[in-house]
Protein backbone atom coordinates (compact mmCIF):
# COMPACT_ATOMS: atom_id res chain seq x y z
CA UNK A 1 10.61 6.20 -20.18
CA UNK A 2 7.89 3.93 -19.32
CA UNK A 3 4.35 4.98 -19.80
CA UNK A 4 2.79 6.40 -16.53
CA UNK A 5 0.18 4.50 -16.32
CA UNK A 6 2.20 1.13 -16.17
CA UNK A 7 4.44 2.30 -13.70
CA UNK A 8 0.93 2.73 -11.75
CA UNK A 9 -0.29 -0.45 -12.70
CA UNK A 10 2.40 -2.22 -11.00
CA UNK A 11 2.64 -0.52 -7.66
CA UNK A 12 -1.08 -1.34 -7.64
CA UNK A 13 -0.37 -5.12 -8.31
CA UNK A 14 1.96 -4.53 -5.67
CA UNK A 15 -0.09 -3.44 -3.08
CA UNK A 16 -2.30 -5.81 -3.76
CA UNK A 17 0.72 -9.12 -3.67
CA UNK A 18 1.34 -7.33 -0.21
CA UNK A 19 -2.50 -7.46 0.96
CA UNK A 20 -3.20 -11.25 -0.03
CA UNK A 21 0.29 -12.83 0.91
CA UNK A 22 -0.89 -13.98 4.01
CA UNK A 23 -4.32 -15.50 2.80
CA UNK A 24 -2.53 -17.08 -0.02
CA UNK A 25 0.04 -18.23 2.25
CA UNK A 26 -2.34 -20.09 4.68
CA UNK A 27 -4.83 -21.55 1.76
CA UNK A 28 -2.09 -22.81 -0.23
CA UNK A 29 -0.82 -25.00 3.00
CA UNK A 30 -4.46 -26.45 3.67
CA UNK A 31 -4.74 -27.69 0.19
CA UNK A 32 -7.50 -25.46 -0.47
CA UNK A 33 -6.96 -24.45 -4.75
CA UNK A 34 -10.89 -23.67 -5.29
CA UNK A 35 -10.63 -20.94 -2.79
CA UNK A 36 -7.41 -19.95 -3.80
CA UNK A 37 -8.75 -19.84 -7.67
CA UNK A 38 -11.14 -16.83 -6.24
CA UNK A 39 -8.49 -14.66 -5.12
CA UNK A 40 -8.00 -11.75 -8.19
CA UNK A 41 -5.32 -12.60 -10.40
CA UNK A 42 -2.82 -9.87 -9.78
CA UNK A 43 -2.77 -10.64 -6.04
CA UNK A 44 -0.24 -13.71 -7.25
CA UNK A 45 3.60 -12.49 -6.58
CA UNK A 46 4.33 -14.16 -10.47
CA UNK A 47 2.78 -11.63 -11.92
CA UNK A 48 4.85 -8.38 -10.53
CA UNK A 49 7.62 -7.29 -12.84
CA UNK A 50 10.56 -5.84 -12.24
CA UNK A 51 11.05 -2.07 -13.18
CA UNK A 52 13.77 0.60 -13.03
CA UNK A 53 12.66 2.86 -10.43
CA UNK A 54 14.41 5.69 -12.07
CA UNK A 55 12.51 5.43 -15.79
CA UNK A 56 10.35 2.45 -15.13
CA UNK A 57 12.43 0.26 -18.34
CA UNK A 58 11.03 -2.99 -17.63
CA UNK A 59 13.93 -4.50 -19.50
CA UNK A 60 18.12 -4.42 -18.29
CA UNK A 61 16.96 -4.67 -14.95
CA UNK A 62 19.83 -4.62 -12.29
CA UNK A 63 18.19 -6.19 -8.99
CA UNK A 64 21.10 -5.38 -6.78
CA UNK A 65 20.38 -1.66 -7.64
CA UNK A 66 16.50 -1.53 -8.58
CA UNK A 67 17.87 0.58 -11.23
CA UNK A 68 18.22 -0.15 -15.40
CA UNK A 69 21.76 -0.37 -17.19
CA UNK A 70 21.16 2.35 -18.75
CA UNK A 71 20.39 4.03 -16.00
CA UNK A 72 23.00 2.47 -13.53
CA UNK A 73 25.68 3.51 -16.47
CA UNK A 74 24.79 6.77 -15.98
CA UNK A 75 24.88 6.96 -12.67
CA UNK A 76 28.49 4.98 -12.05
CA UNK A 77 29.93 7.63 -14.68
CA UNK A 78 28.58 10.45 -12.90
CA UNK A 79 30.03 8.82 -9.23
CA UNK A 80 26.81 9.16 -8.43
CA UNK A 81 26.61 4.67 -6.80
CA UNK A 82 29.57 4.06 -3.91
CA UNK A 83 32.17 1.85 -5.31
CA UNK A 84 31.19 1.34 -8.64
CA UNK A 85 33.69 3.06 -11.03
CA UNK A 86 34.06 3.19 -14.37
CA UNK A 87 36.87 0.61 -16.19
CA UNK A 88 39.13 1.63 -18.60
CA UNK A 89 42.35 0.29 -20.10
């Protein structure tokens, strides 16, 4: 389980991806990198990571499902995720 207050630090570099998109968008078309160098730092999209939404693992992360291995194992055992089921031979 990821620690609290990294799962909070990136919804807030989420939010704040989401608030400069647009400005970033337009300044990076005109050419203009000085302004774009004033923007914060965490309003760049590179720097969000991926994160299980479940436990917040930054690593094993399944994109398709937002969720971990881990945690997608669990839940495909369980029948808990709609067409996934569990191979055996």
């Amino acid at each position: 389980m990821a620690k609290e207050s990294m799962k909070a630090r990136e919804v807030k570099r989420a939010k704040m991806v989401a608030k400069y998109a647009e400005k970033r968008k337009i300044l990076k078309e005109a050419g203009d990198y000085a302004k774009l160098a004033k923007l914060p730092k965490n309003s760049s999209r590179v720097r969000l990571h991926s994160r299980c939404s479940i436990t917040g693992r930054p690593k094993g992360y399944m994109r398709l499902f937002g969720i971990s291995r881990i945690q997608f194992r669990e839940m495909a055992s369980q029948g808990l995720i709609p067409g996934i089921t569990k191979a055996s031979w």
